[in-house]
PDB file of N, CA and C in Angstrom:
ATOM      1  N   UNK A   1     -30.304 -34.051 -24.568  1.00  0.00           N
ATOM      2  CA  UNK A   1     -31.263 -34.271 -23.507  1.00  0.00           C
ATOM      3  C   UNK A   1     -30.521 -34.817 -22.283  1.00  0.00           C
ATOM      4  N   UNK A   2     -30.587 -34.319 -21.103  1.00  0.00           N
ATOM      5  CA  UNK A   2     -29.781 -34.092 -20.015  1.00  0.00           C
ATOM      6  C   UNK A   2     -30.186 -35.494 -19.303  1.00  0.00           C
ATOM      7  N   UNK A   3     -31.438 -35.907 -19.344  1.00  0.00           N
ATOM      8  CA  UNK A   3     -31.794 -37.447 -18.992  1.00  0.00           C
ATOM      9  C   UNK A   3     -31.320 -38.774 -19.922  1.00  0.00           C
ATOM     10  N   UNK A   4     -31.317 -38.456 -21.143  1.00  0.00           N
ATOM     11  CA  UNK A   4     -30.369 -39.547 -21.781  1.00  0.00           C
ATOM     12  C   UNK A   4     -29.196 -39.642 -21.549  1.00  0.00           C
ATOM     13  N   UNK A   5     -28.460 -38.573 -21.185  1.00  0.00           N
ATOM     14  CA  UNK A   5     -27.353 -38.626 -20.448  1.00  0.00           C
ATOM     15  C   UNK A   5     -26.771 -39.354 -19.342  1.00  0.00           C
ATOM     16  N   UNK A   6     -27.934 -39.359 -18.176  1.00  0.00           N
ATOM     17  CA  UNK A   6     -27.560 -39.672 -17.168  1.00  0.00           C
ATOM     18  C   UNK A   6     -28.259 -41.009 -17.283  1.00  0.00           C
ATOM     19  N   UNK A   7     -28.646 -41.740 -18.467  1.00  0.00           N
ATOM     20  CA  UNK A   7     -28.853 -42.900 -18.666  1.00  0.00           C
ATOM     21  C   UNK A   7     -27.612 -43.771 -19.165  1.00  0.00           C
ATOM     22  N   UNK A   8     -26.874 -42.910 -20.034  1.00  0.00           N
ATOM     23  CA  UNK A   8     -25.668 -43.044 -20.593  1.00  0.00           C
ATOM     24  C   UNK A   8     -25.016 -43.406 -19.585  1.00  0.00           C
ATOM     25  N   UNK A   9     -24.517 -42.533 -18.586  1.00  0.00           N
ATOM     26  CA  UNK A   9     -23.651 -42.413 -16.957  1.00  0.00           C
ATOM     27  C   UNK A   9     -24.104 -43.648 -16.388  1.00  0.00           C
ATOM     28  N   UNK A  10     -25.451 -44.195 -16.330  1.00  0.00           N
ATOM     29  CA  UNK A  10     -25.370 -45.027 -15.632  1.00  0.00           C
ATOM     30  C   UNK A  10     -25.853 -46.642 -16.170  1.00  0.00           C
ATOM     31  N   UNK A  11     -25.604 -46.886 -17.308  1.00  0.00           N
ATOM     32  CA  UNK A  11     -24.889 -47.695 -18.213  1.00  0.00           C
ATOM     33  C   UNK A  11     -23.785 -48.003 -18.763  1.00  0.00           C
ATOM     34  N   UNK A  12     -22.819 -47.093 -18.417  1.00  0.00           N
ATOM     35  CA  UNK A  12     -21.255 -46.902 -18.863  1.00  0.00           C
ATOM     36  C   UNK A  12     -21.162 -47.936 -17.363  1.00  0.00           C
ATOM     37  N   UNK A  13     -21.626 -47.827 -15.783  1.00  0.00           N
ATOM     38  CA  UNK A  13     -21.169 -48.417 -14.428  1.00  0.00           C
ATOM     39  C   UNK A  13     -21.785 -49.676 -14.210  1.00  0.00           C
ATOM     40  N   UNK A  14     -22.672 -50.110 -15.930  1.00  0.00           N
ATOM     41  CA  UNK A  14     -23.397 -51.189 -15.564  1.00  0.00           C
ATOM     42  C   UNK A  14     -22.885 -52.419 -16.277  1.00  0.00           C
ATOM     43  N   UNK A  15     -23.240 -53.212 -16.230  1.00  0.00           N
ATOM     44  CA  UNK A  15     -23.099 -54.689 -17.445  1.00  0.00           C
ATOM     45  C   UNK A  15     -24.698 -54.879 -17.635  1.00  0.00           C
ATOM     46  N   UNK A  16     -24.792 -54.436 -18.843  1.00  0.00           N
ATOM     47  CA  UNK A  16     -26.481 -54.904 -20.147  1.00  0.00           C
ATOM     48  C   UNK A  16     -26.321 -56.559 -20.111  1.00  0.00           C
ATOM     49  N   UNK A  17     -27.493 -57.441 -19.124  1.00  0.00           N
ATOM     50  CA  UNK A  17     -27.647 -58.129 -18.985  1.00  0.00           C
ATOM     51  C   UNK A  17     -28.298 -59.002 -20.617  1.00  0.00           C
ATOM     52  N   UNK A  18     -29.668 -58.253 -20.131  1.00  0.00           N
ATOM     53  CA  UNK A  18     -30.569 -58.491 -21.744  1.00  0.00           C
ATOM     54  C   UNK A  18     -30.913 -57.491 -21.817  1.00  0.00           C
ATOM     55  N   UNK A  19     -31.379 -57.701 -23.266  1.00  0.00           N
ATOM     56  CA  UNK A  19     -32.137 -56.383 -24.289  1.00  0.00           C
ATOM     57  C   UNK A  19     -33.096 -57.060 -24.705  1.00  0.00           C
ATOM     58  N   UNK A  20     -34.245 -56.374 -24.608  1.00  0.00           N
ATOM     59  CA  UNK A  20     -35.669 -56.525 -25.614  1.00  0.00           C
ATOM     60  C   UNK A  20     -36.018 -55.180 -25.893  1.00  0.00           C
ATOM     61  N   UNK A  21     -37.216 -55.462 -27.133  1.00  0.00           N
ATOM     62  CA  UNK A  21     -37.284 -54.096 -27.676  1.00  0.00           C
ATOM     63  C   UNK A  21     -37.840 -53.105 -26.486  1.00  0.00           C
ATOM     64  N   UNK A  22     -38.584 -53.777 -25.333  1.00  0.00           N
ATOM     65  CA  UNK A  22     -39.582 -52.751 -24.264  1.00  0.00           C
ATOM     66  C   UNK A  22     -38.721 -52.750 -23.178  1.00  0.00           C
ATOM     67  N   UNK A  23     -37.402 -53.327 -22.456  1.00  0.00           N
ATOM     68  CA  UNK A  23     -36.721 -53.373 -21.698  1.00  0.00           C
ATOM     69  C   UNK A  23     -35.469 -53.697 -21.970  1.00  0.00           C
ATOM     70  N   UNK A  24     -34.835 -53.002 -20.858  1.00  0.00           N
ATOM     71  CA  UNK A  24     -33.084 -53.296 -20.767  1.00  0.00           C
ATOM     72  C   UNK A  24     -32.765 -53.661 -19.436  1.00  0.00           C
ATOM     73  N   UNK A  25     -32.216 -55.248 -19.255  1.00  0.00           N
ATOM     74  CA  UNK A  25     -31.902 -55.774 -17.870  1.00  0.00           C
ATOM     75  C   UNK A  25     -30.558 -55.518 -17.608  1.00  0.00           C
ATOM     76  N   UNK A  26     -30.382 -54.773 -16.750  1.00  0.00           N
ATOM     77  CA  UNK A  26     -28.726 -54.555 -16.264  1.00  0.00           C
ATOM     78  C   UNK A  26     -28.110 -54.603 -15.041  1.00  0.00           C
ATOM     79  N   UNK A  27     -26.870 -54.919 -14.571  1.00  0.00           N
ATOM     80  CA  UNK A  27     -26.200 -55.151 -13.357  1.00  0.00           C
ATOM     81  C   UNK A  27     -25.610 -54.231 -12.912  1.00  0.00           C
ATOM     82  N   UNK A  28     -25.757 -53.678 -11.921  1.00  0.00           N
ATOM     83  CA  UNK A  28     -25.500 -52.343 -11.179  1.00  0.00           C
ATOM     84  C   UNK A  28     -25.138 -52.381  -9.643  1.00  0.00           C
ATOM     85  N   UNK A  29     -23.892 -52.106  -9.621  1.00  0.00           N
ATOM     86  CA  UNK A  29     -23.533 -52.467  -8.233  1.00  0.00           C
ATOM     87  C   UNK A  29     -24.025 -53.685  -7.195  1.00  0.00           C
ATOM     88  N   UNK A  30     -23.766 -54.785  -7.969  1.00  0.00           N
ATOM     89  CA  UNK A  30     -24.336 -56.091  -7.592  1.00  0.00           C
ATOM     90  C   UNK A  30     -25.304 -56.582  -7.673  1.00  0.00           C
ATOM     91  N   UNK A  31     -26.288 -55.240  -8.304  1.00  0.00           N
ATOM     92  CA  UNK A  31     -28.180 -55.851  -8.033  1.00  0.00           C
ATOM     93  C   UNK A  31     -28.500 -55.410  -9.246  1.00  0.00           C
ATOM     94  N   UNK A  32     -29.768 -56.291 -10.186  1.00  0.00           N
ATOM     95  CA  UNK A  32     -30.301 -56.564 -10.862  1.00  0.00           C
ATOM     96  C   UNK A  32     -31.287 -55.560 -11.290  1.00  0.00           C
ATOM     97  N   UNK A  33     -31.212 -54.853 -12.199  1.00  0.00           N
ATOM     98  CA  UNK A  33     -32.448 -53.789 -12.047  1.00  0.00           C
ATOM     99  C   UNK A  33     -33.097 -54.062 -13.862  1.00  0.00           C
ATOM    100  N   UNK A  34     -34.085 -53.278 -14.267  1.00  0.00           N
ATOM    101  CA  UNK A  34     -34.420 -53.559 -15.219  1.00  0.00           C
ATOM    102  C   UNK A  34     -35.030 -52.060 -15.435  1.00  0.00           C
ATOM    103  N   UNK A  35     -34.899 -51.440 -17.051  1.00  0.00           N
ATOM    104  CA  UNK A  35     -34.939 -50.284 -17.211  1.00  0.00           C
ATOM    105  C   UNK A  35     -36.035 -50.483 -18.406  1.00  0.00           C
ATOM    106  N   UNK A  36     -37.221 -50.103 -18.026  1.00  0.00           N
ATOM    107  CA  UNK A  36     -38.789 -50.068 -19.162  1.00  0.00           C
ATOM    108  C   UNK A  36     -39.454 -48.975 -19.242  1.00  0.00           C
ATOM    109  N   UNK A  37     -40.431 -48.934 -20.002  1.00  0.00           N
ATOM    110  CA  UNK A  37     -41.567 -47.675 -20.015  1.00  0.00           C
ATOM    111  C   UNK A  37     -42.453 -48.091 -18.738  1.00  0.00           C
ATOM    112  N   UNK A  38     -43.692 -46.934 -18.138  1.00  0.00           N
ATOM    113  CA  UNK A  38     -43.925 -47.429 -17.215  1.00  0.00           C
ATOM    114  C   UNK A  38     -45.405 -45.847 -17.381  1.00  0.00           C
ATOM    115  N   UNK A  39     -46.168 -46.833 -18.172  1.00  0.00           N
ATOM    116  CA  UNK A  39     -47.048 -45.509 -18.701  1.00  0.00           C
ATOM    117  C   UNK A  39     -46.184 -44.271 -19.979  1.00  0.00           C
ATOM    118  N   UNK A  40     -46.010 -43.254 -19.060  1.00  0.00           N
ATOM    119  CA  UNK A  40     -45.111 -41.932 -19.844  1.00  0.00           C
ATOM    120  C   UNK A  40     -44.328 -41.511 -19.105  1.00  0.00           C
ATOM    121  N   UNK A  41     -43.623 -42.945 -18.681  1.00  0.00           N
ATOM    122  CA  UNK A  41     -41.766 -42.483 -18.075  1.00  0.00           C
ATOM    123  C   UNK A  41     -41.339 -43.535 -18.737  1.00  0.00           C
ATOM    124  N   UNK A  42     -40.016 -43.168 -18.141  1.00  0.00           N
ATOM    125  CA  UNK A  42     -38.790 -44.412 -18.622  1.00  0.00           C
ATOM    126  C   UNK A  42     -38.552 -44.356 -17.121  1.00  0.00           C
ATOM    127  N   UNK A  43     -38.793 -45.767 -16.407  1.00  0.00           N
ATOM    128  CA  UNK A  43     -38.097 -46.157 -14.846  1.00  0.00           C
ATOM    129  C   UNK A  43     -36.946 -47.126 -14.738  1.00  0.00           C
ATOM    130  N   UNK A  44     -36.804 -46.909 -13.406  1.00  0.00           N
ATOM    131  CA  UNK A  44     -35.353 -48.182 -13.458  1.00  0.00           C
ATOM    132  C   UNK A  44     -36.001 -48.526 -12.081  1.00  0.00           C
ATOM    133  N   UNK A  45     -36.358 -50.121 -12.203  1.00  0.00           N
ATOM    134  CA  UNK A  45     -36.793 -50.767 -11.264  1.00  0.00           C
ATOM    135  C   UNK A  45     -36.054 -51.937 -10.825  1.00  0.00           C
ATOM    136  N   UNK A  46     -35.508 -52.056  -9.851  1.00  0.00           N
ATOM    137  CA  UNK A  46     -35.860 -52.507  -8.425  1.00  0.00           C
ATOM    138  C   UNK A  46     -36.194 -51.400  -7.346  1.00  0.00           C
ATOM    139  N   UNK A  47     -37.720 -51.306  -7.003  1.00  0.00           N
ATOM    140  CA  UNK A  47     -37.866 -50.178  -6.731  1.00  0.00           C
ATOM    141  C   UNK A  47     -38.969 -48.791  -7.875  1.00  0.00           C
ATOM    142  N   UNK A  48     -38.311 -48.076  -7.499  1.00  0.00           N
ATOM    143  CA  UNK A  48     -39.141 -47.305  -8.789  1.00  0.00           C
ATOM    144  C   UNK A  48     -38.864 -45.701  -9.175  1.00  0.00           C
ATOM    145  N   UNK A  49     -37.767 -45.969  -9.925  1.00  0.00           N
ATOM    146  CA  UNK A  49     -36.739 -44.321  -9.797  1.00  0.00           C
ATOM    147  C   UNK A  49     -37.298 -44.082 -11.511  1.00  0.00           C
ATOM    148  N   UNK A  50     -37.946 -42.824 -11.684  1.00  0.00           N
ATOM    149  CA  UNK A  50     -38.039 -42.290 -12.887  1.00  0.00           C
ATOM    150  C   UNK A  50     -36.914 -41.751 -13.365  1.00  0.00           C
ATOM    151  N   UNK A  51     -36.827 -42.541 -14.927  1.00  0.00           N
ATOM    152  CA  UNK A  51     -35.407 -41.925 -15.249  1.00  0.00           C
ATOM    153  C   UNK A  51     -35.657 -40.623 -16.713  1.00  0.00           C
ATOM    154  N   UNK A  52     -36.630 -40.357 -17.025  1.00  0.00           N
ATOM    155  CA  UNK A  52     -37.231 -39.959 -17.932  1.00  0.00           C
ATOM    156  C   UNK A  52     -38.574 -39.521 -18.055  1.00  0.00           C
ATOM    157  N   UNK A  53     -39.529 -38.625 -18.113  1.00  0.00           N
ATOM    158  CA  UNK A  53     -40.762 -38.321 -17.947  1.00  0.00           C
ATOM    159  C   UNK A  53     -41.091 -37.696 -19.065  1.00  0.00           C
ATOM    160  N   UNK A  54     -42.796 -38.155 -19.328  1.00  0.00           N
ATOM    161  CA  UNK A  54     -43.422 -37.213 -20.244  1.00  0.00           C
ATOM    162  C   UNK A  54     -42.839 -38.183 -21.855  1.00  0.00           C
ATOM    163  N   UNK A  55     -42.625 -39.597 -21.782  1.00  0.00           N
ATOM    164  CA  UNK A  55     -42.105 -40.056 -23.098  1.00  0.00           C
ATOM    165  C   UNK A  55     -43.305 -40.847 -23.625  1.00  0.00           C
ATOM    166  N   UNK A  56     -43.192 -41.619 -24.911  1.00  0.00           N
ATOM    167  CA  UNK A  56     -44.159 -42.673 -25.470  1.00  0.00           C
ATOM    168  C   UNK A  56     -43.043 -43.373 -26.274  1.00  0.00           C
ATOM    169  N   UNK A  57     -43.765 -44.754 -26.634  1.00  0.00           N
ATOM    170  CA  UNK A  57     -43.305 -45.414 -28.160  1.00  0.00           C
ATOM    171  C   UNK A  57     -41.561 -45.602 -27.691  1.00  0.00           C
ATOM    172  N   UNK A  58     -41.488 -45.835 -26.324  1.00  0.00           N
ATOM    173  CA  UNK A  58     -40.137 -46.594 -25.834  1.00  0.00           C
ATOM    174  C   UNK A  58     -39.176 -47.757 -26.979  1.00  0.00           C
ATOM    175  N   UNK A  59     -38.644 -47.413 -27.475  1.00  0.00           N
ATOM    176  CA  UNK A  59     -37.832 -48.740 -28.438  1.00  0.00           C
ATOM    177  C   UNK A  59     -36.219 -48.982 -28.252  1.00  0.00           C
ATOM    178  N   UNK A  60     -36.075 -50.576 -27.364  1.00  0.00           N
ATOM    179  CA  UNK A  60     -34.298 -50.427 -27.617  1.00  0.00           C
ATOM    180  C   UNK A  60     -33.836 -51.624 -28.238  1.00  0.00           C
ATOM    181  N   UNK A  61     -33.369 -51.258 -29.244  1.00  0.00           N
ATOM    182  CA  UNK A  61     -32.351 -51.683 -30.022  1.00  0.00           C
ATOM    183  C   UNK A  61     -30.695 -51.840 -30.230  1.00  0.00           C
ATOM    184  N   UNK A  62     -30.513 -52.939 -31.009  1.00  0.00           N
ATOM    185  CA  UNK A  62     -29.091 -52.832 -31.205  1.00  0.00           C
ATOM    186  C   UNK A  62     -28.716 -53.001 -32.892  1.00  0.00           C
ATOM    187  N   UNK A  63     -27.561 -51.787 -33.095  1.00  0.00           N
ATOM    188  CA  UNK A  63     -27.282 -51.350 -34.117  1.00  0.00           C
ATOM    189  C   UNK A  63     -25.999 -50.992 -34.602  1.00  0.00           C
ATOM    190  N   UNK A  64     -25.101 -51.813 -35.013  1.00  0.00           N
ATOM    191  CA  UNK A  64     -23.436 -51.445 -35.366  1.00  0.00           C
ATOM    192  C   UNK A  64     -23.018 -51.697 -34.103  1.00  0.00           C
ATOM    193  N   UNK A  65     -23.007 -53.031 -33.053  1.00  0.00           N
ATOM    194  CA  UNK A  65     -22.762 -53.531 -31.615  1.00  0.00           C
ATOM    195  C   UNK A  65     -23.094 -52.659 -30.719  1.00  0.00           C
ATOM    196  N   UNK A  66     -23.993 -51.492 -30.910  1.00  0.00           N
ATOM    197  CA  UNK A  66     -24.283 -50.711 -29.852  1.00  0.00           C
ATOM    198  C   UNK A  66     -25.775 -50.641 -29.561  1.00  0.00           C
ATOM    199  N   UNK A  67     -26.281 -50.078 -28.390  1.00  0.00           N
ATOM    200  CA  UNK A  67     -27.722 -50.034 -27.783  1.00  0.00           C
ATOM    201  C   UNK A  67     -28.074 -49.362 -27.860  1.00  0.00           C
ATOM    202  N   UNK A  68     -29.204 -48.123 -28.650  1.00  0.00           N
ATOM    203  CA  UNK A  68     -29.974 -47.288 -28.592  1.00  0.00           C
ATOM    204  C   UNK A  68     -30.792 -47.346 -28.258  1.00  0.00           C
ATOM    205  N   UNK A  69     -31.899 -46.420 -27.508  1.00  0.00           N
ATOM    206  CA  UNK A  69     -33.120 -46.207 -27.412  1.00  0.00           C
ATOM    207  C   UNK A  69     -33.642 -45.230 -28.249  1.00  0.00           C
ATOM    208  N   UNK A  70     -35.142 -45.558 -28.833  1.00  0.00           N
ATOM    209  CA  UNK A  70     -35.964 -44.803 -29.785  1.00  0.00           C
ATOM    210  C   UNK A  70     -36.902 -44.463 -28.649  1.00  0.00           C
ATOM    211  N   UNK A  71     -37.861 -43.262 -28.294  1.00  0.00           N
ATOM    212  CA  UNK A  71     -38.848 -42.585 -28.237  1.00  0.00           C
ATOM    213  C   UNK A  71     -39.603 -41.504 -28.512  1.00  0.00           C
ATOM    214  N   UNK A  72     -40.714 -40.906 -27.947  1.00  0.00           N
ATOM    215  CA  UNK A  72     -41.399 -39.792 -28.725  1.00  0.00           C
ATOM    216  C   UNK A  72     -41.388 -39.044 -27.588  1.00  0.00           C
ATOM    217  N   UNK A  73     -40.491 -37.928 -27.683  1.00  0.00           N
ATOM    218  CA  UNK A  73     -40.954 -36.428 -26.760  1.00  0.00           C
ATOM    219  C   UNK A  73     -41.896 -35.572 -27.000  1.00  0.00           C
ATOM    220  N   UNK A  74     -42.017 -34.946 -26.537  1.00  0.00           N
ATOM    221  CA  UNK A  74     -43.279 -33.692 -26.859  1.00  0.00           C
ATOM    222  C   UNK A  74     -43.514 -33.719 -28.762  1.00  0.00           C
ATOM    223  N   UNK A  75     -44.108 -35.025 -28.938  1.00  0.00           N
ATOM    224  CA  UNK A  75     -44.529 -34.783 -30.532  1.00  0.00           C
ATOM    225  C   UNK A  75     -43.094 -35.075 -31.184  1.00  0.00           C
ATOM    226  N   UNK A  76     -41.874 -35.244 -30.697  1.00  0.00           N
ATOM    227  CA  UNK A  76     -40.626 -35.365 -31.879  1.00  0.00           C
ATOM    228  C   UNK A  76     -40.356 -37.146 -31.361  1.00  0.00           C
ATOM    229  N   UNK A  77     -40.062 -37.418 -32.379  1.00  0.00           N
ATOM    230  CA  UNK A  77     -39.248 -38.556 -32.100  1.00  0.00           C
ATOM    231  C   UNK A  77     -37.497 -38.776 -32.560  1.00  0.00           C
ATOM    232  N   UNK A  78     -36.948 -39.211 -31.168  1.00  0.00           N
ATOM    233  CA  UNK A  78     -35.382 -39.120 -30.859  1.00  0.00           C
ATOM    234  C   UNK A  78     -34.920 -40.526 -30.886  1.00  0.00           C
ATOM    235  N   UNK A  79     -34.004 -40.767 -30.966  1.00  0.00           N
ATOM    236  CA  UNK A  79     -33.021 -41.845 -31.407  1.00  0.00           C
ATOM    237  C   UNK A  79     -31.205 -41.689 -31.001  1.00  0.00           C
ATOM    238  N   UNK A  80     -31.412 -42.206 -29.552  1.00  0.00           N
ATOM    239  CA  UNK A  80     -29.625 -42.130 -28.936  1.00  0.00           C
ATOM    240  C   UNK A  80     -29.176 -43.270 -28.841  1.00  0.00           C
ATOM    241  N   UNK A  81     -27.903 -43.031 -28.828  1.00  0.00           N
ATOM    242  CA  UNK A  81     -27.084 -44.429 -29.068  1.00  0.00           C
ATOM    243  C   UNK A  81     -26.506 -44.074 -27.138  1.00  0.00           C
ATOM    244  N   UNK A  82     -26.864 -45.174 -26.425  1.00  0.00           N
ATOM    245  CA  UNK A  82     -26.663 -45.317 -25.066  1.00  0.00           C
ATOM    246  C   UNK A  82     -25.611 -46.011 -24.912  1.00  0.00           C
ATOM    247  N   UNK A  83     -25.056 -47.042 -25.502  1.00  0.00           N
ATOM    248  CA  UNK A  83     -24.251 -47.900 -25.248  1.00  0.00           C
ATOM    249  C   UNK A  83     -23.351 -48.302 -25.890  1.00  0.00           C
ATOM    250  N   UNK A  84     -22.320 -48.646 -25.450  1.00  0.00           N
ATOM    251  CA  UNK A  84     -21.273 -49.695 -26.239  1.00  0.00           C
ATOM    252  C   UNK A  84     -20.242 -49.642 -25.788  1.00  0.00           C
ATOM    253  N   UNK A  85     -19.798 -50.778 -25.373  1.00  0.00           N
ATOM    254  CA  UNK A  85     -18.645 -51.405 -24.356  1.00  0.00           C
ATOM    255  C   UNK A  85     -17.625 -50.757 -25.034  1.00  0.00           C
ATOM    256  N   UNK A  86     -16.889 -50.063 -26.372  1.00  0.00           N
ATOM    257  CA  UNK A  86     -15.902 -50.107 -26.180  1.00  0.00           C
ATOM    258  C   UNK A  86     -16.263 -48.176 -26.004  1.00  0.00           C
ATOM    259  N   UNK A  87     -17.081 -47.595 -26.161  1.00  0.00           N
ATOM    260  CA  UNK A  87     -17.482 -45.724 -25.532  1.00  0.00           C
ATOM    261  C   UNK A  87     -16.635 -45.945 -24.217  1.00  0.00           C
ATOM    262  N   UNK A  88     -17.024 -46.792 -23.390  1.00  0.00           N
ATOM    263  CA  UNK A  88     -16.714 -46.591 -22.009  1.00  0.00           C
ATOM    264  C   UNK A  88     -15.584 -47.418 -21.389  1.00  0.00           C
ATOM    265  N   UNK A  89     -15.834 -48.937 -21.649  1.00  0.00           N
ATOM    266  CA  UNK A  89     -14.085 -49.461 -20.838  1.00  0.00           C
ATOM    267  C   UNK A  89     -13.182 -50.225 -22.189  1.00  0.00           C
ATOM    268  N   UNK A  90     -12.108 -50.284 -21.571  1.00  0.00           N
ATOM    269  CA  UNK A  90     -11.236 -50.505 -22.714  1.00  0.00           C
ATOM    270  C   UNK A  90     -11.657 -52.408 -22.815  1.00  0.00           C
TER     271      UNK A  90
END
Protein backbone atom coordinates (compact mmCIF):
# COMPACT_ATOMS: atom_id res chain seq x y z
CA UNK A 1 0.00 0.00 0.00
CA UNK A 2 1.62 3.08 -1.53
CA UNK A 3 0.29 5.31 1.57
CA UNK A 4 1.90 3.18 4.23
CA UNK A 5 4.78 3.82 2.49
CA UNK A 6 4.95 7.26 2.42
CA UNK A 7 4.16 7.00 6.11
CA UNK A 8 7.21 4.88 6.41
CA UNK A 9 9.28 7.89 4.33
CA UNK A 10 8.12 10.15 6.59
CA UNK A 11 8.92 8.50 9.85
CA UNK A 12 12.32 7.24 8.79
CA UNK A 13 12.92 11.88 8.74
CA UNK A 14 11.15 11.93 12.03
CA UNK A 15 11.95 11.21 15.86
CA UNK A 16 8.52 9.10 17.45
CA UNK A 17 8.00 11.34 20.25
CA UNK A 18 5.04 9.17 21.93
CA UNK A 19 2.98 6.28 21.02
CA UNK A 20 -0.54 5.46 22.11
CA UNK A 21 -2.67 2.94 20.76
CA UNK A 22 -4.97 5.99 18.73
CA UNK A 23 -1.90 8.29 18.05
CA UNK A 24 1.71 8.74 17.13
CA UNK A 25 3.47 12.12 18.32
CA UNK A 26 6.47 12.90 16.19
CA UNK A 27 9.22 15.56 15.42
CA UNK A 28 9.53 16.65 11.98
CA UNK A 29 11.65 19.26 10.84
CA UNK A 30 11.54 21.08 14.13
CA UNK A 31 7.69 21.01 14.62
CA UNK A 32 5.57 18.80 16.53
CA UNK A 33 2.91 17.05 14.64
CA UNK A 34 0.75 14.20 15.76
CA UNK A 35 -0.44 11.36 13.43
CA UNK A 36 -4.38 9.87 14.44
CA UNK A 37 -7.57 8.62 12.90
CA UNK A 38 -9.78 11.45 12.10
CA UNK A 39 -13.27 9.79 11.26
CA UNK A 40 -12.06 7.38 8.00
CA UNK A 41 -8.57 8.85 7.44
CA UNK A 42 -5.34 8.61 8.98
CA UNK A 43 -4.14 12.64 9.27
CA UNK A 44 -1.01 14.28 10.30
CA UNK A 45 -1.85 17.32 12.21
CA UNK A 46 -0.47 20.44 12.77
CA UNK A 47 -2.75 21.53 10.34
CA UNK A 48 -4.63 18.83 8.52
CA UNK A 49 -2.85 16.68 5.71
CA UNK A 50 -4.65 13.27 5.02
CA UNK A 51 -2.26 10.64 5.06
CA UNK A 52 -4.55 7.70 4.37
CA UNK A 53 -8.31 7.56 3.37
CA UNK A 54 -11.25 5.34 3.48
CA UNK A 55 -9.62 3.39 6.87
CA UNK A 56 -11.31 2.20 10.40
CA UNK A 57 -10.14 0.42 13.71
CA UNK A 58 -6.69 2.64 13.58
CA UNK A 59 -4.19 0.60 16.09
CA UNK A 60 -0.37 1.51 16.87
CA UNK A 61 1.63 -0.57 18.54
CA UNK A 62 4.96 -1.69 19.52
CA UNK A 63 6.32 -5.10 18.82
CA UNK A 64 10.04 -6.67 18.75
CA UNK A 65 11.28 -2.55 19.37
CA UNK A 66 9.39 -1.61 16.38
CA UNK A 67 6.01 0.51 15.59
CA UNK A 68 3.27 -0.86 13.62
CA UNK A 69 0.05 0.26 12.69
CA UNK A 70 -3.12 -2.11 12.58
CA UNK A 71 -6.26 -1.03 10.43
CA UNK A 72 -9.28 -2.08 8.36
CA UNK A 73 -9.33 -1.33 4.51
CA UNK A 74 -12.10 -2.02 2.34
CA UNK A 75 -13.34 -5.01 4.74
CA UNK A 76 -9.48 -6.53 5.15
CA UNK A 77 -7.58 -5.89 7.99
CA UNK A 78 -3.61 -4.96 7.54
CA UNK A 79 -0.84 -4.89 9.91
CA UNK A 80 2.69 -2.84 8.87
CA UNK A 81 5.58 -2.52 10.68
CA UNK A 82 6.38 1.48 10.14
CA UNK A 83 9.19 1.85 12.25
CA UNK A 84 12.38 1.15 13.81
CA UNK A 85 15.37 3.18 14.40
CA UNK A 86 17.73 0.75 13.38
CA UNK A 87 15.44 0.16 9.31
CA UNK A 88 16.55 3.67 8.85
CA UNK A 89 19.70 5.39 10.76
CA UNK A 90 22.58 3.63 11.92
Amino acid sequence: MIQVMKLEELLAESEVLDVSDDYIEILYRNEIFTIEQDKNRLVKRVGYQILINNISDVLFYYEDEALYISFRYQGVDYDFGIYKKEWWRD
